[in-house]
Protein backbone atom coordinates (compact mmCIF):
# COMPACT_ATOMS: atom_id res chain seq x y z
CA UNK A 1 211.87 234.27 147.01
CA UNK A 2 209.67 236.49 147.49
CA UNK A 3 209.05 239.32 145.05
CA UNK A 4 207.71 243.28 145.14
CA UNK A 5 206.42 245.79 143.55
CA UNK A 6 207.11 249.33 144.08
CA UNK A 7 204.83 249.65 147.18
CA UNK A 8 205.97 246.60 149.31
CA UNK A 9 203.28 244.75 147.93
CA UNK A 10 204.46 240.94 147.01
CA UNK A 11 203.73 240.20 143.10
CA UNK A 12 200.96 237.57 142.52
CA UNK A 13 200.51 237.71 139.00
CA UNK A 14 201.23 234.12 138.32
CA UNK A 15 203.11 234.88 134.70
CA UNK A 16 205.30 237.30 135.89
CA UNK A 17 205.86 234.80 138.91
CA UNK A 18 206.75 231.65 136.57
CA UNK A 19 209.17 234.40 134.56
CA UNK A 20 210.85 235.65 137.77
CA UNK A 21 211.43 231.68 138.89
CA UNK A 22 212.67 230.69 135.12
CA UNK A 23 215.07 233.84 135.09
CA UNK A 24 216.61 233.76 139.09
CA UNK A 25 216.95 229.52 138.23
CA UNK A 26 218.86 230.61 134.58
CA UNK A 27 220.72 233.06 136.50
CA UNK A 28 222.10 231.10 139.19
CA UNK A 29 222.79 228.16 136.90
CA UNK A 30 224.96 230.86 134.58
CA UNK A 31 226.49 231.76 138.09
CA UNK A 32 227.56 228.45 138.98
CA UNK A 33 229.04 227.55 136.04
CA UNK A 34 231.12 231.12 135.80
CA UNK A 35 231.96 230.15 139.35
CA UNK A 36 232.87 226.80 138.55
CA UNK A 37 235.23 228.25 135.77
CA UNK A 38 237.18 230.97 137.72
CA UNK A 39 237.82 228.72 140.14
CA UNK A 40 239.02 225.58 138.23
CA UNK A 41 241.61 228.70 136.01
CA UNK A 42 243.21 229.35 139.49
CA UNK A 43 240.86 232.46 140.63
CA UNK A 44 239.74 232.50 144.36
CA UNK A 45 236.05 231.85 145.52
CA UNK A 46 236.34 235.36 147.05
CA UNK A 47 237.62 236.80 143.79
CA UNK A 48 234.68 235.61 141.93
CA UNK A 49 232.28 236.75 144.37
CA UNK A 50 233.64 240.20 144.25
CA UNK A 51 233.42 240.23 140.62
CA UNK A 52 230.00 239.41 140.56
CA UNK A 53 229.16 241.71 143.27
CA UNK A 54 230.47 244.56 141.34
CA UNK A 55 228.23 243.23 138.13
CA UNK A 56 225.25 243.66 140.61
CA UNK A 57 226.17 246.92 141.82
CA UNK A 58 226.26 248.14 138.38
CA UNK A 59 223.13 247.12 136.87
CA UNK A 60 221.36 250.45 136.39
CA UNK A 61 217.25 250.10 136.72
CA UNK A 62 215.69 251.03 133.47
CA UNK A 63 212.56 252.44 135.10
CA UNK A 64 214.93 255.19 136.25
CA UNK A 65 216.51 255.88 133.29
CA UNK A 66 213.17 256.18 131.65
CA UNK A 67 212.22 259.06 134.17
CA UNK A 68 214.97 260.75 134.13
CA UNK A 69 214.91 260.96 130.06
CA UNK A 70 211.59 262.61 130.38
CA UNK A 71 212.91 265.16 132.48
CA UNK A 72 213.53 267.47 129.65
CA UNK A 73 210.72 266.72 127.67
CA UNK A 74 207.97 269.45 127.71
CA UNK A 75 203.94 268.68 126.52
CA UNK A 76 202.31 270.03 124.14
């Protein structure tokens, strides 16, 4: 995998690589296991891809939020 930053640019900072790697390997392990669950209470592969699809789709980026807080905000 392959990470970016804003511009295109792939990350190279080797903490914030080792942190990426540690979280997408936690993250798919959580996955699996969810995965592993759904399916073994009767729920369909496809089911439990579309469920975690629509988690995806709803994380909201907090760099946006941020910028769109300070909208309002005037300096003095």
């Amino acid at each position: 995998m392959i990470w970016q930053d804003k511009e295109g640019a792939p990350l190279s900072c080797v903490e914030k690589l080792r942190v990426l790697r540690e979280n997408d390997a936690e993250l798919r392990d959580v996955l699996q296991d969810a995965f592993e669950d759904g399916i073994l209470m009767g729920a369909t592969a496809e089911s439990m891809r579309r469920s975690f699809e629509e988690a995806l789709a709803s994380l909201t980026d907090p760099t946006v939020a941020l910028t769109a807080g300070d909208e309002g905000k005037q300096t003095a």
